[in-house]
N, C-alpha and C. Protein backbone atom coordinates (compact mmCIF):
# COMPACT_ATOMS: atom_id res chain seq x y z
N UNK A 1 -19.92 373.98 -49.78
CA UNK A 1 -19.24 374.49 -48.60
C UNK A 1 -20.19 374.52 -47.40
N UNK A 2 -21.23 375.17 -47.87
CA UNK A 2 -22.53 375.32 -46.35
C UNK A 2 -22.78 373.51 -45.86
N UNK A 3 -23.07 372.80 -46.96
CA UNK A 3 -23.04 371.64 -46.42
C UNK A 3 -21.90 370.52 -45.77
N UNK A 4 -20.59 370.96 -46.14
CA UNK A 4 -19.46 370.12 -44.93
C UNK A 4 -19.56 371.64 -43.63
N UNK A 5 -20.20 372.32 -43.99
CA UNK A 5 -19.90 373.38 -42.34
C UNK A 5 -21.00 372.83 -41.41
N UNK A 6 -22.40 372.38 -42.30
CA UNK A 6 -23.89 371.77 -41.84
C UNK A 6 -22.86 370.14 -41.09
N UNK A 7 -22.16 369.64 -41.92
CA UNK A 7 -21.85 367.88 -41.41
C UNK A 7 -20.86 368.14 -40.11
N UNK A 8 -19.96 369.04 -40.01
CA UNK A 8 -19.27 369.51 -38.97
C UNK A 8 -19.71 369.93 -37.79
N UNK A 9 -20.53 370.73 -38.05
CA UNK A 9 -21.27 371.18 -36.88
C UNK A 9 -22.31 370.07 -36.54
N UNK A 10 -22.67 369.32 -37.20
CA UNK A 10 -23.36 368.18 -36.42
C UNK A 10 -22.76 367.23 -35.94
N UNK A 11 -21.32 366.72 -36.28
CA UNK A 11 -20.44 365.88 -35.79
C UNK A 11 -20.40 366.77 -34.41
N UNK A 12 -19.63 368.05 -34.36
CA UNK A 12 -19.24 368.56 -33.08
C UNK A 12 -20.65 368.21 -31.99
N UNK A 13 -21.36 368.49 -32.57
CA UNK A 13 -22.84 368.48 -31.69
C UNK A 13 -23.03 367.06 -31.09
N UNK A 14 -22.71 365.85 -32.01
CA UNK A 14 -22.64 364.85 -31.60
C UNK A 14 -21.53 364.69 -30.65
N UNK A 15 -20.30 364.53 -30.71
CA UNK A 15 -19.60 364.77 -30.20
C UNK A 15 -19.72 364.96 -28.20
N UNK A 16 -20.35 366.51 -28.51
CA UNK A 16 -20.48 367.34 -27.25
C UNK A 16 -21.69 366.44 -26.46
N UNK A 17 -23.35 366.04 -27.42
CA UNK A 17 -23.53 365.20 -26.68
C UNK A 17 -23.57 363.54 -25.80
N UNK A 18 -22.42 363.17 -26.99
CA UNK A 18 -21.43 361.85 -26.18
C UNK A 18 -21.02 361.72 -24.98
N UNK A 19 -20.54 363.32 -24.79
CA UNK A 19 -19.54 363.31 -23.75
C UNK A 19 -20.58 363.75 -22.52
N UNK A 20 -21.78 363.90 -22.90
CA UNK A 20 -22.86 364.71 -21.88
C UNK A 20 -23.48 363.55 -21.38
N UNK A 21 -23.78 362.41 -22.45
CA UNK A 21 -24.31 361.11 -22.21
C UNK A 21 -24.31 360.56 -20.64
N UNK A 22 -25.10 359.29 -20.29
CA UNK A 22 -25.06 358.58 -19.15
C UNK A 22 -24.30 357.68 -19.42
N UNK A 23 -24.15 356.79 -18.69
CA UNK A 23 -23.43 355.64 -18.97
C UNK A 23 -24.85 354.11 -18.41
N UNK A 24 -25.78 354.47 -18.53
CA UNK A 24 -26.59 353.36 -18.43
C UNK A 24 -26.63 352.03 -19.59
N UNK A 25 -27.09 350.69 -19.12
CA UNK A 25 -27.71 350.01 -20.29
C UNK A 25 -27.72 350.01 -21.27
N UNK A 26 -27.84 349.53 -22.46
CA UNK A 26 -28.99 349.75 -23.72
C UNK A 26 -29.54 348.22 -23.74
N UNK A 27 -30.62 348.19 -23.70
CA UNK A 27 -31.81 347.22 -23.90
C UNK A 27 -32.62 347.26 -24.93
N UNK A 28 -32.84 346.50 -25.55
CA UNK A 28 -34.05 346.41 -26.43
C UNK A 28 -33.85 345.46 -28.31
N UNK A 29 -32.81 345.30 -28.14
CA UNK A 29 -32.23 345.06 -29.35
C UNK A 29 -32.42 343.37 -29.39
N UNK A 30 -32.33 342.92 -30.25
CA UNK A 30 -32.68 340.92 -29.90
C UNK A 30 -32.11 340.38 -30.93
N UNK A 31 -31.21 341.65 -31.89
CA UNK A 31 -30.07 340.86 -32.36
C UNK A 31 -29.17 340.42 -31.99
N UNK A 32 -28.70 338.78 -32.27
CA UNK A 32 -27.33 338.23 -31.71
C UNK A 32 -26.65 339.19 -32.61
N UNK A 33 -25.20 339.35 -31.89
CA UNK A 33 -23.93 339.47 -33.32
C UNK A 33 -22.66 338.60 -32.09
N UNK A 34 -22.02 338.26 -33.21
CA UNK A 34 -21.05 337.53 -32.55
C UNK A 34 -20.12 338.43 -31.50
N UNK A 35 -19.62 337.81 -30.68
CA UNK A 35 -18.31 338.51 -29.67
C UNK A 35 -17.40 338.14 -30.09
N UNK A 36 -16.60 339.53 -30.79
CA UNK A 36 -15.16 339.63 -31.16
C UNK A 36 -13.77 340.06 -30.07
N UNK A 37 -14.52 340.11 -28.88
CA UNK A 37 -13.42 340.77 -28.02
C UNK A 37 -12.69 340.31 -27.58
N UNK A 38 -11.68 340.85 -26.87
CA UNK A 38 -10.18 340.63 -26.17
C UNK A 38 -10.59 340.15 -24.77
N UNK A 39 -10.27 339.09 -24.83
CA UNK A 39 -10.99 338.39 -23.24
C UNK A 39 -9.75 338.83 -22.34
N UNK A 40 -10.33 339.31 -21.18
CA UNK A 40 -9.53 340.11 -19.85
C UNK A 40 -9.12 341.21 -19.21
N UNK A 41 -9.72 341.95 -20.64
CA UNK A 41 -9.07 343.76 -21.39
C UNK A 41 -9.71 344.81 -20.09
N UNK A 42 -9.26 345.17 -19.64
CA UNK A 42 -10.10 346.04 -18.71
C UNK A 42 -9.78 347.67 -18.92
N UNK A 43 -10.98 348.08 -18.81
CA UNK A 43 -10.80 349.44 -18.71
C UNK A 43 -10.99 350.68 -17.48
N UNK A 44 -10.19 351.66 -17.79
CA UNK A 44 -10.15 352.56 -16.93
C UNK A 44 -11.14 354.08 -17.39
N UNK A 45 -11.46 354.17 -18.45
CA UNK A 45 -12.64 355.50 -18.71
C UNK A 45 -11.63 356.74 -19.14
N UNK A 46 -12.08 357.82 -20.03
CA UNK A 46 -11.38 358.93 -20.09
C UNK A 46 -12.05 360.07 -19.37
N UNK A 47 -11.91 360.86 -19.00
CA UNK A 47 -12.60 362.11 -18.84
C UNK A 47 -13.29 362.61 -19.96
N UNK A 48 -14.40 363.14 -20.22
CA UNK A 48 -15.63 363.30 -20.67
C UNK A 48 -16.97 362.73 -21.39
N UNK A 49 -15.96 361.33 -21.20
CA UNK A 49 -17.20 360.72 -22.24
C UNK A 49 -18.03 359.38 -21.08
N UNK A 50 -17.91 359.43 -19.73
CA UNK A 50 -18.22 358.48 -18.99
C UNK A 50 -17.04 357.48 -18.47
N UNK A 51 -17.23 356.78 -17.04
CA UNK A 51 -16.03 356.64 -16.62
C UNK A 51 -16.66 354.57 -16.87
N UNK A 52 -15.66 353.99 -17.09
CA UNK A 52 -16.21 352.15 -16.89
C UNK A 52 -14.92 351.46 -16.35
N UNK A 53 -14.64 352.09 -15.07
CA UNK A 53 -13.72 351.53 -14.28
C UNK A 53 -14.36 350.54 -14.26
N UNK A 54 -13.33 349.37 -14.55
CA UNK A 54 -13.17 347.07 -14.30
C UNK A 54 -14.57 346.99 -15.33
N UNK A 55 -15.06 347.60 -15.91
CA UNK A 55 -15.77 347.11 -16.94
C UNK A 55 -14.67 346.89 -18.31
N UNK A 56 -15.02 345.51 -18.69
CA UNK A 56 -14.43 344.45 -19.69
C UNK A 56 -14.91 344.33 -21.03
N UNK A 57 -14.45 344.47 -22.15
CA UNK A 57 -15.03 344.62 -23.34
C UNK A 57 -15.83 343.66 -23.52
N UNK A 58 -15.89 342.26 -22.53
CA UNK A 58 -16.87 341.38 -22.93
C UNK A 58 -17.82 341.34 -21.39
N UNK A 59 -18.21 342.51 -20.71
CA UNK A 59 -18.58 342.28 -19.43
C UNK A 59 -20.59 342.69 -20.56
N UNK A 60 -21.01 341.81 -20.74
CA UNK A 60 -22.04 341.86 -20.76
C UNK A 60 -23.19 343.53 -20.79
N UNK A 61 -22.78 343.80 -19.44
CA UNK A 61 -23.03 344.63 -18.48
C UNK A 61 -22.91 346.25 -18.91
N UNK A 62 -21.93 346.16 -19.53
CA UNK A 62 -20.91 347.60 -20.00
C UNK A 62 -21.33 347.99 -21.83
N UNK A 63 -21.47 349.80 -21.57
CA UNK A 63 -21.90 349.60 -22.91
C UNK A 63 -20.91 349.24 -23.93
N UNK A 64 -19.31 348.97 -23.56
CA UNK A 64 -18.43 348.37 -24.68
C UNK A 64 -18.71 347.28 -25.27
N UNK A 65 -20.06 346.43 -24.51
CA UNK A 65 -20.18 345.08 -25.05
C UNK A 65 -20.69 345.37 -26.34
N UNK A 66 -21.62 346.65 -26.37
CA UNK A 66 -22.00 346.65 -27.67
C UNK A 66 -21.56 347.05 -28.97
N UNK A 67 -21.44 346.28 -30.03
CA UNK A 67 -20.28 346.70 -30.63
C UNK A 67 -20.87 346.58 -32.04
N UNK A 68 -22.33 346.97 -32.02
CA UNK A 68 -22.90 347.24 -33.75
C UNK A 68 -23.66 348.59 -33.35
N UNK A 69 -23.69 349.15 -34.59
CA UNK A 69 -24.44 350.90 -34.55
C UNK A 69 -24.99 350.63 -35.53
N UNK A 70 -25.86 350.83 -35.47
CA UNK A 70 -27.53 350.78 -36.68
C UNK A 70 -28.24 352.09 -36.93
N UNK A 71 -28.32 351.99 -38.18
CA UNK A 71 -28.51 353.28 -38.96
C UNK A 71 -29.86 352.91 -39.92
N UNK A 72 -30.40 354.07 -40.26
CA UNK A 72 -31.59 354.12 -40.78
C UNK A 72 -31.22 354.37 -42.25
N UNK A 73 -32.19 353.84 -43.21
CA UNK A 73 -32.16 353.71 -44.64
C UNK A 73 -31.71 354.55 -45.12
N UNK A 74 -30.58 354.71 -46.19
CA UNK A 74 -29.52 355.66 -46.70
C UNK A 74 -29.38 356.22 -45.88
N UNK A 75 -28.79 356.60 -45.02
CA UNK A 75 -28.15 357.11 -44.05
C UNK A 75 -26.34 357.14 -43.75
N UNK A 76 -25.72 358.25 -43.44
CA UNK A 76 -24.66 357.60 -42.31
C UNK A 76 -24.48 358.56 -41.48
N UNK A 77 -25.56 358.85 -40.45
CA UNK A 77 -25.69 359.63 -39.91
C UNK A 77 -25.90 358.80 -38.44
N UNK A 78 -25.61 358.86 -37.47
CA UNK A 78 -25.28 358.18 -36.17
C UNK A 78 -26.59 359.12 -35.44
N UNK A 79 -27.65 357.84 -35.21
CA UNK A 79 -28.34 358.07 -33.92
C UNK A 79 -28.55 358.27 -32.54
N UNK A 80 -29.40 358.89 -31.97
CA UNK A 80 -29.15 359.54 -30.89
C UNK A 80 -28.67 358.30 -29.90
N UNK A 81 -29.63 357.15 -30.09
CA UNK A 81 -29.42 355.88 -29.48
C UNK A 81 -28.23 355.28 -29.26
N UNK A 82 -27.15 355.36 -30.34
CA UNK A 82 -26.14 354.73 -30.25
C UNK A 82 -25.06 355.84 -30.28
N UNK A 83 -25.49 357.06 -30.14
CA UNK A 83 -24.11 358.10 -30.04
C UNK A 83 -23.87 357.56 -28.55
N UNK A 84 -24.07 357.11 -26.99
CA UNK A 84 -23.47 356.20 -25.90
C UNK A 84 -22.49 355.38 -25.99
N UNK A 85 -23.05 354.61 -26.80
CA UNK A 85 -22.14 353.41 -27.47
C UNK A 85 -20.91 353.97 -27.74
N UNK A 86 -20.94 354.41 -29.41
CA UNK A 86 -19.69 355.14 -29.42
C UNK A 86 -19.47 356.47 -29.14
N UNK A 87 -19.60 356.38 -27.65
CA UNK A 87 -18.40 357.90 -26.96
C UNK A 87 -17.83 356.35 -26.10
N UNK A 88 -18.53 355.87 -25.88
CA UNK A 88 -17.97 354.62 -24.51
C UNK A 88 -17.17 353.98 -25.55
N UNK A 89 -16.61 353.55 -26.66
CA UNK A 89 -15.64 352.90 -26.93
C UNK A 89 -14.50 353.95 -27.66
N UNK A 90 -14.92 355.30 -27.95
CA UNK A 90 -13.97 356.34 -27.99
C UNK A 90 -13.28 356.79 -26.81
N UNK A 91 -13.74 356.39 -25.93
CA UNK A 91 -13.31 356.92 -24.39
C UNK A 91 -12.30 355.58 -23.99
N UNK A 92 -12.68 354.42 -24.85
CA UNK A 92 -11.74 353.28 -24.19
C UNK A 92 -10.91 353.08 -24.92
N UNK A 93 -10.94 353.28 -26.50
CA UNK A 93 -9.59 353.43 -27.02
C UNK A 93 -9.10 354.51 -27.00
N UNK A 94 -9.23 355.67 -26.42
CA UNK A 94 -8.26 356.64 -26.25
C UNK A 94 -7.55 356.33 -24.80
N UNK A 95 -8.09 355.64 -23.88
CA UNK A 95 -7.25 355.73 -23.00
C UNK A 95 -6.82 354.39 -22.84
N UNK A 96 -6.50 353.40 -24.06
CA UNK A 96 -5.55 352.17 -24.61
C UNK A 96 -5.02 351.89 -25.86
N UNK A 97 -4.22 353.08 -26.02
CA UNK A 97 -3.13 352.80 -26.98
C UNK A 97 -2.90 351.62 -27.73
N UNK A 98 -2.91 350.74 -27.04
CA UNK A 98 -2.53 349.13 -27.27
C UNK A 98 -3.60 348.88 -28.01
N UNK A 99 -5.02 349.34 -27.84
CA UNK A 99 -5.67 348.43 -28.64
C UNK A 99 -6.46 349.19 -29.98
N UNK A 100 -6.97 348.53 -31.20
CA UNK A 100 -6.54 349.06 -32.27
C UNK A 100 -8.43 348.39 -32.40
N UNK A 101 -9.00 348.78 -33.45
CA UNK A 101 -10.54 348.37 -34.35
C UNK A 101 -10.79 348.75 -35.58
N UNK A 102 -11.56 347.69 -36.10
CA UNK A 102 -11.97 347.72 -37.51
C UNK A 102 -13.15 348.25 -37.53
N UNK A 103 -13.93 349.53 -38.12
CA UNK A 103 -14.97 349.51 -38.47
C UNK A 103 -15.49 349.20 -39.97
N UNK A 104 -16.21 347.89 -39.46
CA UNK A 104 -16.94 347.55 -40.60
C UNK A 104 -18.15 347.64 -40.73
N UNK A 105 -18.36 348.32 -42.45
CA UNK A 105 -19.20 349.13 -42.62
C UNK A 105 -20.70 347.71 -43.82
N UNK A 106 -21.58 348.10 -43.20
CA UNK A 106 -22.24 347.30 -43.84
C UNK A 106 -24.06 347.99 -44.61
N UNK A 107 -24.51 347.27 -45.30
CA UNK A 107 -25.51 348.00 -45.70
C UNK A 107 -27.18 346.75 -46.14
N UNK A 108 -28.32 347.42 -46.74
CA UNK A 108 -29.27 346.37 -46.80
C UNK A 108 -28.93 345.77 -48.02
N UNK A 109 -29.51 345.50 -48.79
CA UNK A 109 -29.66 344.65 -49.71
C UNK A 109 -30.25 346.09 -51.14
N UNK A 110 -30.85 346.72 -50.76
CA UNK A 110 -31.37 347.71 -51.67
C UNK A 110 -30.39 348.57 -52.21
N UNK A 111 -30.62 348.79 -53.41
CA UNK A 111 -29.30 349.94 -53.96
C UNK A 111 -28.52 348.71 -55.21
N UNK A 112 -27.80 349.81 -55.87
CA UNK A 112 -26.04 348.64 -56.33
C UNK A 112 -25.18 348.58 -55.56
N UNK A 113 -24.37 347.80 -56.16
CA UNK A 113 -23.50 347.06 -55.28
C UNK A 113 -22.36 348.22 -55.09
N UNK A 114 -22.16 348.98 -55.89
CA UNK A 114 -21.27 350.48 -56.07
C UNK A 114 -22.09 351.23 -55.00
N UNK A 115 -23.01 351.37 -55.24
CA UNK A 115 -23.34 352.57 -54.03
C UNK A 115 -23.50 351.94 -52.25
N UNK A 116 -23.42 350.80 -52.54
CA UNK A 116 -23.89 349.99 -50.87
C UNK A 116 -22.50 349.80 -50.53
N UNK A 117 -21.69 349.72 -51.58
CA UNK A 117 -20.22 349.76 -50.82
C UNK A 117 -19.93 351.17 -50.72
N UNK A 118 -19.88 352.28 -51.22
CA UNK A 118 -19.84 354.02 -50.89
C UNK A 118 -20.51 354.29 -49.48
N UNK A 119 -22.11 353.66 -49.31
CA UNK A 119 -22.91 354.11 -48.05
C UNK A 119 -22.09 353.38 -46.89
N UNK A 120 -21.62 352.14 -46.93
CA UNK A 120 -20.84 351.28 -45.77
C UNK A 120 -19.81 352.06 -45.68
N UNK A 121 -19.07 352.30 -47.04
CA UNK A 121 -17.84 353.20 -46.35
C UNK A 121 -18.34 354.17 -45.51
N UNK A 122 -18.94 355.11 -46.06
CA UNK A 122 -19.91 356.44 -45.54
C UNK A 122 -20.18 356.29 -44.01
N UNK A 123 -20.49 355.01 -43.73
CA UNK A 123 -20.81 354.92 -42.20
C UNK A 123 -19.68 354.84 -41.27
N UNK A 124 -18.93 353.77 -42.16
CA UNK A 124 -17.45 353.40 -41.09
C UNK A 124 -17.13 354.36 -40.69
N UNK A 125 -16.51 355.53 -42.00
CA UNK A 125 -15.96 356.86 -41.78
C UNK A 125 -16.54 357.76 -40.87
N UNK A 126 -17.94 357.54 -40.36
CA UNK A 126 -19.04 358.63 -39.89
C UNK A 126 -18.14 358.39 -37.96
N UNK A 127 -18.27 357.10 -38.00
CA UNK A 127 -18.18 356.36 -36.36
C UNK A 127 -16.66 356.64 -36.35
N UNK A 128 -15.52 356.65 -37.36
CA UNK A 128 -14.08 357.06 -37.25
C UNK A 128 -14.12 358.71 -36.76
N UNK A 129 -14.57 359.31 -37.75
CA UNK A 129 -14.53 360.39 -37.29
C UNK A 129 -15.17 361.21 -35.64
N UNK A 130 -16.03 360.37 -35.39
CA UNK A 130 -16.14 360.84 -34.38
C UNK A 130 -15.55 360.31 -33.50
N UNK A 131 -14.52 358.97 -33.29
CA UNK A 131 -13.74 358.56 -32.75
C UNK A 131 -12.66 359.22 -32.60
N UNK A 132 -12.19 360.00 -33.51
CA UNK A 132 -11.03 361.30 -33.30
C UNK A 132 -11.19 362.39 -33.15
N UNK A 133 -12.64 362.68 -32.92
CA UNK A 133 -12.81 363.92 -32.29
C UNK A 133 -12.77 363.71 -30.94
N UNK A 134 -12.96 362.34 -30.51
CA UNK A 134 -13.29 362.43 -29.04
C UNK A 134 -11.86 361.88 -28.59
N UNK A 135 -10.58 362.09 -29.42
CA UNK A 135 -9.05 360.99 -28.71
C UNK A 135 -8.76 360.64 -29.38
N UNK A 136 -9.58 359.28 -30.21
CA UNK A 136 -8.82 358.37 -30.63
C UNK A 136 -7.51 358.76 -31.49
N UNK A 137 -6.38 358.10 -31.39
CA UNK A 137 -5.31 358.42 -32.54
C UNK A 137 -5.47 358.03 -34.43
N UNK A 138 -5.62 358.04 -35.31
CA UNK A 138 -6.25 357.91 -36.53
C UNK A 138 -4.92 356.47 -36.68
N UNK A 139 -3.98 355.57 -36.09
CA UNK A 139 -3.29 354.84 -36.31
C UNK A 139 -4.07 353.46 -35.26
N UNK A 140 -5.18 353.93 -34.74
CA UNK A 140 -5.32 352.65 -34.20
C UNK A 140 -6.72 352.23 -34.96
N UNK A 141 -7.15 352.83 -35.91
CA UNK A 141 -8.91 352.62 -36.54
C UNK A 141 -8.03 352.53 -37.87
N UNK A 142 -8.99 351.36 -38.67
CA UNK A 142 -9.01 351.00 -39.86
C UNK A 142 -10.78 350.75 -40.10
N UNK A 143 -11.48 350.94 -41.27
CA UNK A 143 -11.84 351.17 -41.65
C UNK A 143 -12.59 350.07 -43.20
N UNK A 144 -13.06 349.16 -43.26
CA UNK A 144 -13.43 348.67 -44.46
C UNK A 144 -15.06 348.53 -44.83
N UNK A 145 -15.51 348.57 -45.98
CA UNK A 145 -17.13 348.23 -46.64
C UNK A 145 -17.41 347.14 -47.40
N UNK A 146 -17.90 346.76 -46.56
CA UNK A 146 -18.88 345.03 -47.49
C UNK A 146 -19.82 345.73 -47.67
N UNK A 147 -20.55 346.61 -47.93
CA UNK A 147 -21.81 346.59 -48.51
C UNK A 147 -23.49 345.76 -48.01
N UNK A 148 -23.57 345.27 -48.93
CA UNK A 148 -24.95 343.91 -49.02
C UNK A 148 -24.06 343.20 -48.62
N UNK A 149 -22.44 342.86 -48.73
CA UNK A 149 -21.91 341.22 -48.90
C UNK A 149 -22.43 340.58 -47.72
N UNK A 150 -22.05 340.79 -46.51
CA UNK A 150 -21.93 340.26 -45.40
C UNK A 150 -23.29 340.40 -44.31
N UNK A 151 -24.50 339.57 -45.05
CA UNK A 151 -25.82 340.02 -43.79
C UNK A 151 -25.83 339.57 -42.68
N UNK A 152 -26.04 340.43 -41.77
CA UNK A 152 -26.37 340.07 -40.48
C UNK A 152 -27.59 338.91 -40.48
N UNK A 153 -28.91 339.36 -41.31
CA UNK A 153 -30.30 338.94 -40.73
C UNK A 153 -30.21 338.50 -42.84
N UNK A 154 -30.99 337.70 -43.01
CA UNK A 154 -31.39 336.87 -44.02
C UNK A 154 -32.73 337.51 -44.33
N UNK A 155 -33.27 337.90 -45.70
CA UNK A 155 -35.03 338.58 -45.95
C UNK A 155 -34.73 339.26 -46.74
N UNK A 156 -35.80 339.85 -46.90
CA UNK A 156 -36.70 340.72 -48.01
C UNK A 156 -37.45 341.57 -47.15
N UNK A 157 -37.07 342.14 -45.71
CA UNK A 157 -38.30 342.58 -44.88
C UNK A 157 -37.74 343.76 -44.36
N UNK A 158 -38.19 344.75 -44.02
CA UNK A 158 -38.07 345.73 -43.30
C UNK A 158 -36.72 345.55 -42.23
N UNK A 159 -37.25 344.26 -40.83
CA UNK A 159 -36.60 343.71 -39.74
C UNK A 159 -35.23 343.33 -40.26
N UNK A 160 -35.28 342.62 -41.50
CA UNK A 160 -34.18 341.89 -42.03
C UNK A 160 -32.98 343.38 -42.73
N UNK A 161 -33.59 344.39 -42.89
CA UNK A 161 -33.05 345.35 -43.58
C UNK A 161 -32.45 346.12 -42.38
N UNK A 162 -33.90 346.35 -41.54
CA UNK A 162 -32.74 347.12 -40.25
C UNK A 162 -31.59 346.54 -39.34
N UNK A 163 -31.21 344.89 -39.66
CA UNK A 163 -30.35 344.35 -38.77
C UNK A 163 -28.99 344.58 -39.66
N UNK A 164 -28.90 344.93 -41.19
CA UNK A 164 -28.06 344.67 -42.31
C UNK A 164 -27.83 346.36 -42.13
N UNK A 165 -27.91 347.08 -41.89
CA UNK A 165 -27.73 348.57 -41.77
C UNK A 165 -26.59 348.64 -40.16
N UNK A 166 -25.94 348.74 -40.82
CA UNK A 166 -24.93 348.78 -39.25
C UNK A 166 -23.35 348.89 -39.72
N UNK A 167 -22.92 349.82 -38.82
CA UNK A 167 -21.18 349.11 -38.62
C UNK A 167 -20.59 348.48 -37.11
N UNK A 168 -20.01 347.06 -37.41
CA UNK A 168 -19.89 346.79 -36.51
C UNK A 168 -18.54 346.70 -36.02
N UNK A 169 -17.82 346.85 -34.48
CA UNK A 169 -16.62 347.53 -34.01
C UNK A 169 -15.73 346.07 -34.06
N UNK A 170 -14.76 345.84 -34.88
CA UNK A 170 -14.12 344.78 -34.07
C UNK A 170 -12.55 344.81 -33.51
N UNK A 171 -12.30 344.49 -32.37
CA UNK A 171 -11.42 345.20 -31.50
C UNK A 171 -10.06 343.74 -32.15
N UNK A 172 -8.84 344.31 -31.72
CA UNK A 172 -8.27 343.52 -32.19
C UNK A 172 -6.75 344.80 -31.42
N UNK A 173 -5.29 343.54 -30.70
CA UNK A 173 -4.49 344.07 -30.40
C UNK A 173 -3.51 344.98 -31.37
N UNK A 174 -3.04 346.30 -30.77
CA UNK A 174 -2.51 347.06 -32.12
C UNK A 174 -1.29 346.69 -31.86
């Protein structure tokens, strides 16, 4: 019990500081991942989580472009780094009904194949849930775990492990 009151209260915390967030950049990352988005989609921003008036799910520019969250070894716990990310695409599917995402949940190579599909779920669910705390409706997010199946980065290395640790958003009309 103390520990879902401990995971709650850190979701809310996350949460609260999503909505406190900037809306700057993120730089630093030099993984490709492919662009899954809706070419033309524009958004208007919700109230509290940052505003991206005429920013485009594929505007480069905007943090909606980014659409993988990377997590640290066993983990599904959402970093400070990418709690921006997703409040900025909780803020854009709550205020577009119309459009609907998959979080897919992925993991390294370490572990079984039973538990790397549990931790991927573990993550998807981590980035859903805080997607409905901040709006989203629970009919426009789905949710699936590849595990190891699906690597981003190819290795045996640290680099190769932190690019395979991620869920990534893919937007798709509801």
């Amino acid at each position: 019990m103390k520990f879902q009151l401990n995971r709650l209260l850190a979701l809310a915390l996350v949460a609260l500081l999503a909505g406190c967030s900037s809306t700057g950049s993120k730089t630093g990352d030099a993984a490709a991942v492919e662009d899954r988005s809706t070419d033309g989609v524009e958004t208007s921003g919700a109230a509290g989580a940052g505003s991206f008036a005429g920013a485009s799910l594929d505007d480069p520019n905007s943090p909606l472009a980014q659409r993988v969250i990377y997590f640290e070894y066993d983990s599904s716990e959402i970093s400070m780094g990418d709690q921006e990310t997703v409040a900025a695409h909780a803020s854009y599917l709550a205020s577009h009904p119309d459009q609907a995402v998959t979080l897919e949940g992925h993991t390294d190579e370490r572990g079984s194949r039973e538990y790397n599909i549990g931790l991927g779920d573990r993550r998807a669910q981590t980035v859903r849930r805080v997607f409905e705390l901040q709006g989203v409706s629970p009919q426009q997010i789905s949710t699936v775990s590849y595990g190891e199946e699906k690597p981003a980065a190819e290795g045996h290395s640290e680099a190769a492990w932190r690019l395979n640790r991620r869920v990534e958003i893919v937007y798709s009309a509801y």
